[in-house]
Protein backbone atom coordinates (compact mmCIF):
# COMPACT_ATOMS: atom_id res chain seq x y z
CA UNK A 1 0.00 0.00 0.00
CA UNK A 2 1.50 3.26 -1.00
CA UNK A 3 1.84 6.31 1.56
CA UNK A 4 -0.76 8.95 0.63
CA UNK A 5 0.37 12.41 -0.67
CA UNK A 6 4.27 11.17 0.34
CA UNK A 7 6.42 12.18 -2.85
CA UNK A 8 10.01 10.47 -2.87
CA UNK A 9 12.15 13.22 -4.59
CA UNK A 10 15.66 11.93 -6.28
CA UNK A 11 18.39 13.68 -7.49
CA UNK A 12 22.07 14.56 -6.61
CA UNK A 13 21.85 18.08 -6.33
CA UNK A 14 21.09 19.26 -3.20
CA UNK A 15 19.83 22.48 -3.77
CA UNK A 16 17.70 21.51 -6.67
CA UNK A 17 16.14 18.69 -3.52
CA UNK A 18 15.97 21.40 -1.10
CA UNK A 19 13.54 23.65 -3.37
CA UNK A 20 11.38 21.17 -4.81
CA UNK A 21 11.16 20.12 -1.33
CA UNK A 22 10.17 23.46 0.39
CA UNK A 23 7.90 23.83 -2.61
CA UNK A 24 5.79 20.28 -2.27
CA UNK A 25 5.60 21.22 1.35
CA UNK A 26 4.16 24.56 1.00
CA UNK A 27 1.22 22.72 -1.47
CA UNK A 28 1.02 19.81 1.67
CA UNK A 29 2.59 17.21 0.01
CA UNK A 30 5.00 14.97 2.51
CA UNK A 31 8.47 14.55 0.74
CA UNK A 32 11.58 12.28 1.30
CA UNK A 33 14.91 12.16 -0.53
CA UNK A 34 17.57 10.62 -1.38
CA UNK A 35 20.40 11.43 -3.60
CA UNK A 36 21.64 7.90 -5.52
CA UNK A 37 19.81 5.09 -7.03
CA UNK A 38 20.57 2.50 -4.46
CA UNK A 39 19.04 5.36 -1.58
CA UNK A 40 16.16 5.84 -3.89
CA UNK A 41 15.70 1.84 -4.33
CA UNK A 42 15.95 1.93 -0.61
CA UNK A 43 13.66 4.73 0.40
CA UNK A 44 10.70 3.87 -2.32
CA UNK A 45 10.90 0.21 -0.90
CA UNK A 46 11.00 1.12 2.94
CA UNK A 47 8.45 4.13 2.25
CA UNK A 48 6.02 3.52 -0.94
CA UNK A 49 5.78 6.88 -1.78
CA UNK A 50 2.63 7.83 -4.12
CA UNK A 51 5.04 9.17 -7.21
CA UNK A 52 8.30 9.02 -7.47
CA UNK A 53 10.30 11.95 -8.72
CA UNK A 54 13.79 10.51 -10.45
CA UNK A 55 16.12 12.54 -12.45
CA UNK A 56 17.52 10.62 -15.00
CA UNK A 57 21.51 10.93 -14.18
CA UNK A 58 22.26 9.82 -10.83
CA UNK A 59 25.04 8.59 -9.36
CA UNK A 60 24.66 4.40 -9.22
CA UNK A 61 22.69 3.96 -11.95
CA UNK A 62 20.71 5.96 -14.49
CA UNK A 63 17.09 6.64 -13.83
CA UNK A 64 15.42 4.93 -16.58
CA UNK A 65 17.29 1.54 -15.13
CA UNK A 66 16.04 2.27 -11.05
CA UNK A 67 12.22 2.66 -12.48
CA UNK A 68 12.37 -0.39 -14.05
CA UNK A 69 13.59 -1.99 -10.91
CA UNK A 70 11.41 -0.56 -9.27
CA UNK A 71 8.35 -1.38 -11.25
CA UNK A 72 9.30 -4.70 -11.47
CA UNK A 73 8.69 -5.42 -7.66
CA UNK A 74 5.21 -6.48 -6.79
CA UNK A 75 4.73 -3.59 -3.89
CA UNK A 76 5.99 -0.58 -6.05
CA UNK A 77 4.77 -1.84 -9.78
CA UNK A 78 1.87 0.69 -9.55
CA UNK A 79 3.86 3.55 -7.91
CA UNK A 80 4.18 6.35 -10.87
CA UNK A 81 7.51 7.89 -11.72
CA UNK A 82 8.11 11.25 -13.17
CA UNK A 83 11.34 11.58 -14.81
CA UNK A 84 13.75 14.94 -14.86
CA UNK A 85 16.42 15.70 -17.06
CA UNK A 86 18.66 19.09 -18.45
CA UNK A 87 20.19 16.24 -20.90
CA UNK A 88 18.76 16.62 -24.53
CA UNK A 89 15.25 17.17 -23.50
CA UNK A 90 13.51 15.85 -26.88
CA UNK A 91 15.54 12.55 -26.79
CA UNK A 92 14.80 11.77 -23.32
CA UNK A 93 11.23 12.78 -23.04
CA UNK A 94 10.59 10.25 -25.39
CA UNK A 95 12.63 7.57 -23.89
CA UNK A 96 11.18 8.13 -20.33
CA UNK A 97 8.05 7.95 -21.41
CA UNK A 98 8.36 4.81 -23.20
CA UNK A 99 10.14 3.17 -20.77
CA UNK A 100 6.78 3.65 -18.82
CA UNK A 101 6.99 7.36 -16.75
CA UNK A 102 4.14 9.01 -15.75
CA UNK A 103 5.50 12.38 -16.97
CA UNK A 104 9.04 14.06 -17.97
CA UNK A 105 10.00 17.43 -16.95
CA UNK A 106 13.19 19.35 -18.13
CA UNK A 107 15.48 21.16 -16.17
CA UNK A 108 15.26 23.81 -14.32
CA UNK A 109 12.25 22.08 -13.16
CA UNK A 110 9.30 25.16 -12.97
CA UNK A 111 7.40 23.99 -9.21
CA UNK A 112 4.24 24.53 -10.96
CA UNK A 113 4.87 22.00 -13.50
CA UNK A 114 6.11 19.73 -10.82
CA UNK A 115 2.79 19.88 -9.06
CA UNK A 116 1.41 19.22 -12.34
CA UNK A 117 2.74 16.38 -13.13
CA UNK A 118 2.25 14.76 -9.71
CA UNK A 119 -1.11 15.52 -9.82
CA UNK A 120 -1.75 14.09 -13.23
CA UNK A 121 0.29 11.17 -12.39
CA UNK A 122 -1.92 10.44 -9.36
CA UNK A 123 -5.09 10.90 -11.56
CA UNK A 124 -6.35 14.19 -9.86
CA UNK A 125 -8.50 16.50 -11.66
CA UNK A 126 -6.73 19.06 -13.72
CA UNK A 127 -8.70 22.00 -12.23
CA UNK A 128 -9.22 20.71 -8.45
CA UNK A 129 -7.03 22.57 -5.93
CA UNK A 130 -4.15 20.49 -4.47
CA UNK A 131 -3.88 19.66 -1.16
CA UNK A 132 -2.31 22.86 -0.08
CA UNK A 133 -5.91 24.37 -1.64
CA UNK A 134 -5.80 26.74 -4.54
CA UNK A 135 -2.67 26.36 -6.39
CA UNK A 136 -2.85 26.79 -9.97
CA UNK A 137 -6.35 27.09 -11.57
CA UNK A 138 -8.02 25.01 -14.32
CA UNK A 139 -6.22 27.00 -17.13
CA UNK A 140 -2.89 27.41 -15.87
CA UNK A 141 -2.73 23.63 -15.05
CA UNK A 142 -4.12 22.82 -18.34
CA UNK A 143 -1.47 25.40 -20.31
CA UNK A 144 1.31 23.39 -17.75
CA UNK A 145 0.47 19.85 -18.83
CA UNK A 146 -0.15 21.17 -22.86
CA UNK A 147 3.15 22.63 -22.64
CA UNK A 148 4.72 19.17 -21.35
CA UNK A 149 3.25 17.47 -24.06
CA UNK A 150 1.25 15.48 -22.52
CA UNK A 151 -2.48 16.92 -23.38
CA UNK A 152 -4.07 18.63 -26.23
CA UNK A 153 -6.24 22.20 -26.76
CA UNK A 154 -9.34 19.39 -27.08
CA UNK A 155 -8.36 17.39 -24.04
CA UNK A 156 -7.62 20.77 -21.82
CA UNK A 157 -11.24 22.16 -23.00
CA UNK A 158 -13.45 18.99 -22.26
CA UNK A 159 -12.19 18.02 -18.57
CA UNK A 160 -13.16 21.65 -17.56
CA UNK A 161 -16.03 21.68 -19.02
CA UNK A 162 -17.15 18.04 -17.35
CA UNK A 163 -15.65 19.74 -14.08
CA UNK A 164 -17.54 22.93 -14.76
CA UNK A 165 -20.89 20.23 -15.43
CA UNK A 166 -19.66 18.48 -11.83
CA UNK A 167 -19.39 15.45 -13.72
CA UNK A 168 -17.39 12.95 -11.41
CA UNK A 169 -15.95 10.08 -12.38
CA UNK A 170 -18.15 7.04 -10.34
CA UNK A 171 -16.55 5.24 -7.83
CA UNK A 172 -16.36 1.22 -8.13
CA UNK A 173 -18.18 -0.84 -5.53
CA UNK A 174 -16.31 -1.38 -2.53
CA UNK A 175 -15.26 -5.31 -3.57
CA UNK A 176 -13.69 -3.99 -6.43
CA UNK A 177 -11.48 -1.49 -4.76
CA UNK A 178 -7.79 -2.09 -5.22
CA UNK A 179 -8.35 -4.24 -8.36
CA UNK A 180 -5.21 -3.97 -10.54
CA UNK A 181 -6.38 -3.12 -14.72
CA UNK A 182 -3.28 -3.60 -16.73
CA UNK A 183 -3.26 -0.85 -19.96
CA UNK A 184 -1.66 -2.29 -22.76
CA UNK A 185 -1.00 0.77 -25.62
CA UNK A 186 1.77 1.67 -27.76
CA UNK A 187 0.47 5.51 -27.23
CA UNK A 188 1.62 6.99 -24.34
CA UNK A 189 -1.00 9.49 -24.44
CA UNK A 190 -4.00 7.26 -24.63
CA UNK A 191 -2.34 5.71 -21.72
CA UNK A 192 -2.14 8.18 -19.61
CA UNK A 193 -5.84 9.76 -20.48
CA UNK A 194 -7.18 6.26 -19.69
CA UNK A 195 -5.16 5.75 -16.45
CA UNK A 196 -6.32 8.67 -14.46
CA UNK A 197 -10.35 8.26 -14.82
CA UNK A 198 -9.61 4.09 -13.60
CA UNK A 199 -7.32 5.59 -10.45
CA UNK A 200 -10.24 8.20 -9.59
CA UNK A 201 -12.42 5.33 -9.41
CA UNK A 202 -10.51 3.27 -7.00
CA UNK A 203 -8.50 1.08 -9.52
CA UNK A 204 -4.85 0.37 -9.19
CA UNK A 205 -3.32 0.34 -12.98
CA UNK A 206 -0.42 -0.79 -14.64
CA UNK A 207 0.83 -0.19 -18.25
CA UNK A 208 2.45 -1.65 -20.88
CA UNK A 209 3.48 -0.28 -24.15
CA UNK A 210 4.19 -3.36 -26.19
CA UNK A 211 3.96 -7.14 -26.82
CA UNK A 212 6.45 -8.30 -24.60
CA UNK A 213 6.09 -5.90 -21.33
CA UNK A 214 2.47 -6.74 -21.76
CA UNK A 215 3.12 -10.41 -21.12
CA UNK A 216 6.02 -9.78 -18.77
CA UNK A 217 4.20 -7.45 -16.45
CA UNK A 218 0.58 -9.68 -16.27
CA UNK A 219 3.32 -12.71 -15.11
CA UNK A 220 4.96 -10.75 -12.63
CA UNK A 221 2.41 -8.74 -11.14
CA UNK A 222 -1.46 -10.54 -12.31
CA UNK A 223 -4.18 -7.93 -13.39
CA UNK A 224 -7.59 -8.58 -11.91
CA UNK A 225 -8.61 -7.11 -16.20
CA UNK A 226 -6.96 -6.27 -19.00
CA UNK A 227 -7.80 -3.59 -21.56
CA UNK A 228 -5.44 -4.11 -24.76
CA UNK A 229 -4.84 -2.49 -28.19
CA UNK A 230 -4.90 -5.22 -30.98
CA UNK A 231 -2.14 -3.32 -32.96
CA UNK A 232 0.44 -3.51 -30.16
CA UNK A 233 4.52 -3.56 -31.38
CA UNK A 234 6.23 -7.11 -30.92
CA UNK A 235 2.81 -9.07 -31.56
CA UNK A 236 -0.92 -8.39 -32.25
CA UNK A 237 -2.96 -7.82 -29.06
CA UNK A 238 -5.63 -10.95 -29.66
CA UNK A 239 -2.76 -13.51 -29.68
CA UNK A 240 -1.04 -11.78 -26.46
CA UNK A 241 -4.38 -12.33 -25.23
CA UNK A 242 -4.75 -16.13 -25.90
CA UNK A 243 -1.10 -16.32 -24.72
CA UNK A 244 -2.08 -14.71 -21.35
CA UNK A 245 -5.26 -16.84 -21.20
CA UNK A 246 -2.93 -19.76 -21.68
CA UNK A 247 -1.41 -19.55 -18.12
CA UNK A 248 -3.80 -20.79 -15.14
CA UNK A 249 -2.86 -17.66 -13.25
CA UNK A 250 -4.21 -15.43 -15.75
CA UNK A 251 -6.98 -17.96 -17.67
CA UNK A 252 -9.87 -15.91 -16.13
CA UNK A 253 -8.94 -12.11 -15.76
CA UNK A 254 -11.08 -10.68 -18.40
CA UNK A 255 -9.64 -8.61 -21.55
CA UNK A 256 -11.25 -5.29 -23.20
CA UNK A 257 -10.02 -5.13 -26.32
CA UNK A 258 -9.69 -0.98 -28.10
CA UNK A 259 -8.79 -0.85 -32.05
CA UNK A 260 -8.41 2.10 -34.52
CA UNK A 261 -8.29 -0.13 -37.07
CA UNK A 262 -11.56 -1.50 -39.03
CA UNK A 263 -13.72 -1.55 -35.97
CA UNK A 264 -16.27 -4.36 -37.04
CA UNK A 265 -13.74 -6.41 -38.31
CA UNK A 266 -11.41 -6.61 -35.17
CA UNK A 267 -14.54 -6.40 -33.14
CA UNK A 268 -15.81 -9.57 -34.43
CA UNK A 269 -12.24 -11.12 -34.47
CA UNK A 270 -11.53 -10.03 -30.60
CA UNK A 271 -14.87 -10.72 -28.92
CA UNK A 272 -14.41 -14.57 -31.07
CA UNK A 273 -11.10 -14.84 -29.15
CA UNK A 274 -12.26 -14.66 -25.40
CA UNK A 275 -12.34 -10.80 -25.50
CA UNK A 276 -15.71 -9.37 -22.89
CA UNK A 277 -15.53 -6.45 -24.67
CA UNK A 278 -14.36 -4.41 -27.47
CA UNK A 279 -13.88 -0.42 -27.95
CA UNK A 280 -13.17 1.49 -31.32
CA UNK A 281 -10.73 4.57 -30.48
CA UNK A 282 -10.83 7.16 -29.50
CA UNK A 283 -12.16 5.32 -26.29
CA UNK A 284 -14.39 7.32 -24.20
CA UNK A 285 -12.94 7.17 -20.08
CA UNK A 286 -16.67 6.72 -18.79
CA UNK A 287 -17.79 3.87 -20.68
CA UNK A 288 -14.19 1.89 -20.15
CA UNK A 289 -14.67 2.82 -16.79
CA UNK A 290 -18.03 1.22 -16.99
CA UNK A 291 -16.80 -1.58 -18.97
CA UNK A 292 -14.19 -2.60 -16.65
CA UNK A 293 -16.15 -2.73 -13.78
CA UNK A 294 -18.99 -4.81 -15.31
CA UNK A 295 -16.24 -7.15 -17.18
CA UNK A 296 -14.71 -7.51 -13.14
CA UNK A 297 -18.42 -8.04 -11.56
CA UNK A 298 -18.98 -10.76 -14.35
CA UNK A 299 -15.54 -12.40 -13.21
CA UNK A 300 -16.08 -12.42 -10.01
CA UNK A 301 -19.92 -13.97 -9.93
């Protein structure tokens, strides 16, 4: 069980830690540090932070290599990591995030884009006040996260206007609370629009961007549902599926299929597979949401 609002902050320069710091404390965020990748392997075991801050050179072991250790133990596979860099932003913004980050942020690190990306990594709504109360508003989160690539113009403009609605994203019944969904999507973005909506509702998620993490991860760590792309790099997303069902540890978690491809088609061809469900994209959050926790209710009666 991860700490609550507890940020684990890694880097080796101390006075880069000591602002961040005095900056997630002023917004009520608990922090801990450390300043080398086997202190950070340390602290995020010993502590479970919520997110993970990691720069990506530190001394011990590069960044990208301690997240994947760390996401590859059982009790911190679903703890978020935002990575940091003043190294050739473009370059590693797109490594991090393939390699499974919640978020990148280049250096100097702005503390409003820092709060952003925790909070978007935690699946907090973009215009709710953080836990210090009113930071940054709707707008200026929304130009934050647009400006970290990580949200469009379209996406900014329809979660405040489902905020400004009070639409809420519904909460899952109690049994299923804590049920891991595994996201399998070769688009970070999709990923990380579909993530936060399942967290909100009391979901614990995992991702995977291809074939082989997909398989890797549901081994090491077993989803209580999957929800898959059927174009997926390093193998097409109905045979990972029969592959998974294959193994009596994962033979009944149920699979959601999503496909931009010929929807009726790959609809027919998923749903004959062993697939409960099947979504052409752009996948709407609510009726995944929805989907998932009908798909989890049918597995477990």
């Amino acid at each position: 069980m991860t700490t609550p609002r507890l940020i684990l902050l890694v880097d080796d320069d101390q006075d880069l830690l000591m602002v961040l710091s005095a900056t997630l404390r002023q917004r009520g965020y608990e922090v801990a540090v450390a300043q080398d990748a086997v202190a950070a392997m340390s602290a995020a075991v010993k502590l479970k932070p919520q997110v993970v801050v990691l720069d990506i050179g530190l001394p011990g072991g590069e960044g990208s290599i301690v997240m994947k250790r760390m996401h590859a133990l059982p009790q911190l596979a679903g703890v978020p990591v935002v990575m940091m860099s003043g190294r050739d932003p473009e370059k590693y913004r797109a490594e991090a995030l393939k390699a499974g980050a919640a978020a990148y942020l280049t250096k100097p690190v702005d503390p409003d884009a820092l709060v952003a990306a925790l909070r978007l990594a935690m699946g907090e709504d973009v215009g709710a006040p953080g836990p210090g109360g009113a930071a940054a508003g709707g707008g200026r989160l929304g130009d934050i996260l647009k400006d970290m690539g990580l949200v469009t113009d379209e996406q900014i403009a329809s979660a405040l206007a489902k905020q400004t609605e009070g639409a809420a994203a519904s909460v899952v019944p109690p049994a299923l609370l804590g049920k891991v969904v595994l996201l399998v999507d070769d688009d970070e973005e999709l990923l990380v629009a579909l993530a936060a909506p399942l967290r909100r509702q009391g979901f614990e998620v995992a991702v995977a961007t291809d074939a082989v993490t997909a398989i890797s991860t549901a081994v090491k760590q077993p989803p209580d549902a999957i929800v898959m792309d059927i174009g997926l790099p390093g193998g097409d997303g109905i045979t990972v599926m029969q592959r998974l069902h294959s193994l009596p540890q994962l033979a009944g978690a149920p699979v959601i299929m999503v496909s931009g491809r010929d929807p009726e088609k790959h609809r027919e061809a998923a749903l004959a597979a062993g697939a409960v469900a099947y979504f052409a994209k752009p996948v709407a959050p609510e009726a995944l949401g929805a989907a998932v926790t009908e798909a989890l209710l049918g597995a477990a009666g």
